[in-house]
Protein backbone atom coordinates (compact mmCIF):
# COMPACT_ATOMS: atom_id res chain seq x y z
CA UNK A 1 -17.78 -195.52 115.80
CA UNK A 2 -18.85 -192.19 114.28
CA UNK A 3 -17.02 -188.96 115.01
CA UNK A 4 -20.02 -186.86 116.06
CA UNK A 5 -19.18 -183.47 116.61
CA UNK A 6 -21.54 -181.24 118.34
CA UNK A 7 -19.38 -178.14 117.33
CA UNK A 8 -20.15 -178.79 113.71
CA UNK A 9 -23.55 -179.12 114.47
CA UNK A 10 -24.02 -176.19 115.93
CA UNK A 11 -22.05 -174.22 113.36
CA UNK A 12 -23.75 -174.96 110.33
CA UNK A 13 -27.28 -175.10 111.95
CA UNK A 14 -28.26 -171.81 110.89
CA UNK A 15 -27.51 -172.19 107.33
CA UNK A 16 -29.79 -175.43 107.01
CA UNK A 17 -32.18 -173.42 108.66
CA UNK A 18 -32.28 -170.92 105.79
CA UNK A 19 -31.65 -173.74 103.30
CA UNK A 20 -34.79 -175.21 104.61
CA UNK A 21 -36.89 -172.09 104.18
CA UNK A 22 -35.76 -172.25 100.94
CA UNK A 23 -37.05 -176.00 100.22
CA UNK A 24 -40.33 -174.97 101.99
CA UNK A 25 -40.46 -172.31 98.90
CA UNK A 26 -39.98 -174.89 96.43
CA UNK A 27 -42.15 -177.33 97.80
CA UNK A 28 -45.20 -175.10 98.15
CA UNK A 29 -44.29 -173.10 94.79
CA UNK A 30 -44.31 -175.68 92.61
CA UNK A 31 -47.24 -178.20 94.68
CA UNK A 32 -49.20 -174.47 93.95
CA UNK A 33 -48.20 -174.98 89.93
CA UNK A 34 -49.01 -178.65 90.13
CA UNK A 35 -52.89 -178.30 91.73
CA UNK A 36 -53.64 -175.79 88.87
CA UNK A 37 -51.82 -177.46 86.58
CA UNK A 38 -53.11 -180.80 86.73
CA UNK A 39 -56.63 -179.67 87.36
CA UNK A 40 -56.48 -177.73 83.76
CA UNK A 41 -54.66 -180.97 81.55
CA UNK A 42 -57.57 -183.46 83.71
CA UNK A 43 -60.17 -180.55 82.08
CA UNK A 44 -58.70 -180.23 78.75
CA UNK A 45 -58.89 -184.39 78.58
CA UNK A 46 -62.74 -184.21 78.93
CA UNK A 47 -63.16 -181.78 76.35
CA UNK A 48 -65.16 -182.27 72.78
CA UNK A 49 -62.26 -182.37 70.40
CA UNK A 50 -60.50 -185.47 70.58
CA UNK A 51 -57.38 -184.29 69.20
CA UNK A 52 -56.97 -181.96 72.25
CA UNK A 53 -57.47 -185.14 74.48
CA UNK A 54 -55.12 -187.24 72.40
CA UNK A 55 -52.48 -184.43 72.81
CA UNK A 56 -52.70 -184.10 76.26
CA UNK A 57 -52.81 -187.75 77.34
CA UNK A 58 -49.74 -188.46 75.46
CA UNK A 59 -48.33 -185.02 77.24
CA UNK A 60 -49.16 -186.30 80.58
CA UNK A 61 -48.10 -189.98 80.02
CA UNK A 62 -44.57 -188.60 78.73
CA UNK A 63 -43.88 -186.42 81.67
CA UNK A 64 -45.10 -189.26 83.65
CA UNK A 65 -42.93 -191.69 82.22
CA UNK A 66 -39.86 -189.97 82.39
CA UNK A 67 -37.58 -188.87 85.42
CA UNK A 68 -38.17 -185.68 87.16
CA UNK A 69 -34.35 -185.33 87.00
CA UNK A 70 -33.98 -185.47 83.33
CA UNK A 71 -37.15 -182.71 83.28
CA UNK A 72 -35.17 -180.42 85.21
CA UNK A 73 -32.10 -180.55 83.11
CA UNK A 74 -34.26 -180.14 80.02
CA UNK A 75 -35.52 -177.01 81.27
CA UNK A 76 -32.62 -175.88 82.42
CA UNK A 77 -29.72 -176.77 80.19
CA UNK A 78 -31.85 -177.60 76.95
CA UNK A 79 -34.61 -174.49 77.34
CA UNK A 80 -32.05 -171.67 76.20
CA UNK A 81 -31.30 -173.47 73.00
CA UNK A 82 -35.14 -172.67 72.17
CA UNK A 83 -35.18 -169.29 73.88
CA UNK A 84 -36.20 -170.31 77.20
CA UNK A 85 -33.65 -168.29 79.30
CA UNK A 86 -34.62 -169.17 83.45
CA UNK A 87 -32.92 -168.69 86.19
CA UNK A 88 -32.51 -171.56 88.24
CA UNK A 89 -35.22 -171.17 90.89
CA UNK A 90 -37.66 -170.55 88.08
CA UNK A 91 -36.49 -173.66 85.52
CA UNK A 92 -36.75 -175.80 88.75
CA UNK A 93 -39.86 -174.83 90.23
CA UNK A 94 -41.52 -175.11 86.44
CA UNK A 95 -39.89 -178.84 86.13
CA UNK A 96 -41.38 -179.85 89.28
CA UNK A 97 -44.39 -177.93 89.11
CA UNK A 98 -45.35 -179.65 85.43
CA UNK A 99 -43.84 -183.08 86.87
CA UNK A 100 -46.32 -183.07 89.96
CA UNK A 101 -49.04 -182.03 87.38
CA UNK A 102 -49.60 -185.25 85.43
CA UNK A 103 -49.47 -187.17 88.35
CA UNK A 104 -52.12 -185.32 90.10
CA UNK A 105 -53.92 -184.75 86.89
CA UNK A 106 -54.57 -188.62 86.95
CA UNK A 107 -56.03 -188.06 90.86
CA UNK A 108 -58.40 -185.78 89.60
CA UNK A 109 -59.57 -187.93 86.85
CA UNK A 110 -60.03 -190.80 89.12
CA UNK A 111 -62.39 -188.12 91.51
CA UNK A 112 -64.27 -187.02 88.48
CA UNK A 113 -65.09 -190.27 87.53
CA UNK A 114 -66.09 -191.06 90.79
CA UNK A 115 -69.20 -188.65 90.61
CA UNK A 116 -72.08 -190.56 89.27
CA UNK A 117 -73.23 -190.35 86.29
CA UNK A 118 -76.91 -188.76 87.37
CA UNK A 119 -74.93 -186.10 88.55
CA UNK A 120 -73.82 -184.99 85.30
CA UNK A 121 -77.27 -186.08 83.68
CA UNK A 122 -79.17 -183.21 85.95
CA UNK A 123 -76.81 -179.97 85.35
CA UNK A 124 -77.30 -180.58 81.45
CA UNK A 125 -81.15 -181.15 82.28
CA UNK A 126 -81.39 -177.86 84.33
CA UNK A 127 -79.23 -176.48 81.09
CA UNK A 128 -75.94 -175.62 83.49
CA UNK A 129 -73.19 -174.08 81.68
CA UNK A 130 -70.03 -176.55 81.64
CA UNK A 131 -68.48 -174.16 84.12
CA UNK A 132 -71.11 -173.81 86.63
CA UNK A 133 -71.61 -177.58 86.61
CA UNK A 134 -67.65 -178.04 87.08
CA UNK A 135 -68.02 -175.45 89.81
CA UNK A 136 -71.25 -175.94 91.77
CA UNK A 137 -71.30 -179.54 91.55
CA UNK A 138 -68.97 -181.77 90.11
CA UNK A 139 -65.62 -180.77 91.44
CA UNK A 140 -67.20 -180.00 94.86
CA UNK A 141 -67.91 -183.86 94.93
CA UNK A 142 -64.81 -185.23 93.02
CA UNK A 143 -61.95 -183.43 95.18
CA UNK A 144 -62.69 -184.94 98.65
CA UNK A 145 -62.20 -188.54 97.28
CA UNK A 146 -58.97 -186.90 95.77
CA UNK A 147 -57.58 -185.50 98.48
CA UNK A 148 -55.55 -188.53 99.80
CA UNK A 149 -53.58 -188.98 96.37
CA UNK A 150 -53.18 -184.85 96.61
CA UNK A 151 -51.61 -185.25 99.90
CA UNK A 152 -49.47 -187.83 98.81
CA UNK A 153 -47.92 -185.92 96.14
CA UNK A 154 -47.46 -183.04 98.77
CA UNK A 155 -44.98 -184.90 100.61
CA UNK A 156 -43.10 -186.74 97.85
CA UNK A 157 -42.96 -182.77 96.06
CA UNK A 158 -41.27 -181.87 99.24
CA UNK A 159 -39.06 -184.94 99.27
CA UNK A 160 -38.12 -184.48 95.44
CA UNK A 161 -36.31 -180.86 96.25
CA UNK A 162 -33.56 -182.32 96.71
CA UNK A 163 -33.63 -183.09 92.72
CA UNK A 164 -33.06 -179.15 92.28
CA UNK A 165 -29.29 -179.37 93.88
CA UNK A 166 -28.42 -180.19 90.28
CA UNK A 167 -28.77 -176.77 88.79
CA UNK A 168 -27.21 -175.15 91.63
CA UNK A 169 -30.62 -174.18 93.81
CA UNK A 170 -29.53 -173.47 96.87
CA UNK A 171 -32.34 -175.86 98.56
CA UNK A 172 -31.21 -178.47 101.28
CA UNK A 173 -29.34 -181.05 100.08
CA UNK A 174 -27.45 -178.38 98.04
CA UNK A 175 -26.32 -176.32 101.13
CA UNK A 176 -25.23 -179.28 103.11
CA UNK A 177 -23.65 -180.86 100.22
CA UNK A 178 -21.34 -177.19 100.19
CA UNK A 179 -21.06 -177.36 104.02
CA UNK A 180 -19.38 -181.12 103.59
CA UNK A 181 -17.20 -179.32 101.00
CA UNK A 182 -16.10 -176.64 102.70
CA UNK A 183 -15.47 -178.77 106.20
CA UNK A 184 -14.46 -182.02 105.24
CA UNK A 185 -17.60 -182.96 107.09
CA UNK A 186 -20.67 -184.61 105.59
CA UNK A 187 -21.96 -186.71 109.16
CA UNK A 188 -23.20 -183.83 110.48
CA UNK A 189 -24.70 -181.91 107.96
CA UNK A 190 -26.80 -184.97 105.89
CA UNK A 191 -27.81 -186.36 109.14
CA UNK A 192 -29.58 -182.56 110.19
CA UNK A 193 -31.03 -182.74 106.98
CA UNK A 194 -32.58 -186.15 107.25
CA UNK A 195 -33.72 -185.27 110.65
CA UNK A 196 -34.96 -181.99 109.04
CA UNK A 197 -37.14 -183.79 106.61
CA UNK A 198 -38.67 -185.96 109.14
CA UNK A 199 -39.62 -183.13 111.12
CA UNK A 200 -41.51 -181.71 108.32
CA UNK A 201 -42.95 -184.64 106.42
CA UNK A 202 -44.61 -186.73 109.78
CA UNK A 203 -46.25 -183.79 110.49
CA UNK A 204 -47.61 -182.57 106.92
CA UNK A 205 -48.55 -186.20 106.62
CA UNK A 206 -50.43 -186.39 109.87
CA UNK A 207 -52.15 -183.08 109.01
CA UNK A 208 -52.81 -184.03 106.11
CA UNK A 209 -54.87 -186.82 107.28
CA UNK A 210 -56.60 -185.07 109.71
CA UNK A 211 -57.75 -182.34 107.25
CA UNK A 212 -59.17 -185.32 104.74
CA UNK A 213 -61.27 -187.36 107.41
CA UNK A 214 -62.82 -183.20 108.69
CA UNK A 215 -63.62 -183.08 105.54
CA UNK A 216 -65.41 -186.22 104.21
CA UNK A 217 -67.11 -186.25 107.62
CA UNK A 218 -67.96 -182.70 106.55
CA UNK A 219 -69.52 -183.88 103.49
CA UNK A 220 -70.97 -187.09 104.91
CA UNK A 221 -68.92 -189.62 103.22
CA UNK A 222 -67.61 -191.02 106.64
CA UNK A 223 -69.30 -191.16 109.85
């Protein structure tokens, strides 16, 4: 039978609580780096030199195909031996921010190609510049259909904090990791933070959701 404590619970509440505020952070900091991220390597893919493109797929399709742990320690532990010198807030939010980026990077591609074809066709006929036909009407039609991969990737970014522990960021897995440490008591702690994470994710997800059906209804793509 477990040895639930409510003492403990209530003792190292408030440091989860600022633990969490500091996973929100990371979450939100480094989903921010991802959306502009990825939207700028899905660009430079469609450009004219094909170099560029070659350079970039292969970028994204590493990142992609290696673990968002092993990024972070790169950054982090690797980085100063080129002259990279980052704290550990900054190396981790980069690592996750450029992880998240070729994953959503391949969203975007998959809206963009989703636009027809005439679409493209009439900007260069009513001689558009690339940017106002990005702007004014190809992204406009290629996020919504993106928006439940980006929402995805909002909630496993949030889930992957965690990951940051390893180079000491004080997220929430870290703190209650130093709370079992201190205590001799790890029930308590990893079950808040589970309990934490589920408090944050159903609803992000369920918003999420909500937000992507206002909008294709918005744009008549659903009824």
């Amino acid at each position: 039978m477990f040895d639930w404590q409510w003492s403990v619970v209530w003792e190292v509440l408030p440091r989860l609580i600022i633990a969490t505020g500091n996973t929100l952070i990371a979450a939100c900091v480094g989903y921010s780096v991802a959306i502009v991220l990825g939207l700028v390597f899905t660009l430079m893919q469609r450009t004219s030199s094909s170099l560029l493109n070659r350079i970039i797929r292969e970028l994204v399709e590493f990142i992609r195909s290696t673990p968002l742990i092993l990024q972070i320690f790169f950054v982090f532990y690797v980085g100063p031996q080129i002259g990279l010198f980052l704290e550990p807030w900054t190396a981790g939010l980069m690592a996750i921010g450029l992880h998240y980026a070729a994953y959503l990077s391949e969203v975007y591609r998959g809206g963009l190609e989703s636009v027809d074809k005439g679409q493209w066709e009439s900007a260069k006929a009513l001689n558009m510049s690339t940017y106002k036909t990005y702007s004014r009407i190809i992204l406009p039609q290629a996020l919504p259909p993106s928006f439940a991969g980006m929402s995805n990737y909002l909630v496993g970014i949030f889930k992957d904090t965690p990951m940051l522990s390893v180079i000491g960021v004080a997220e929430l897995m870290h703190t209650a990791n130093a709370i079992g440490a201190e205590s001799y008591r790890f029930l308590e702690p990893f079950t808040l933070v589970g309990v934490i994470f589920l408090m944050i994710s159903l609803p992000t997800s369920l918003f999420m959701r909500l937000t992507e059906r206002k909008i294709k209804q918005k744009m008549g793509m659903m009824p």
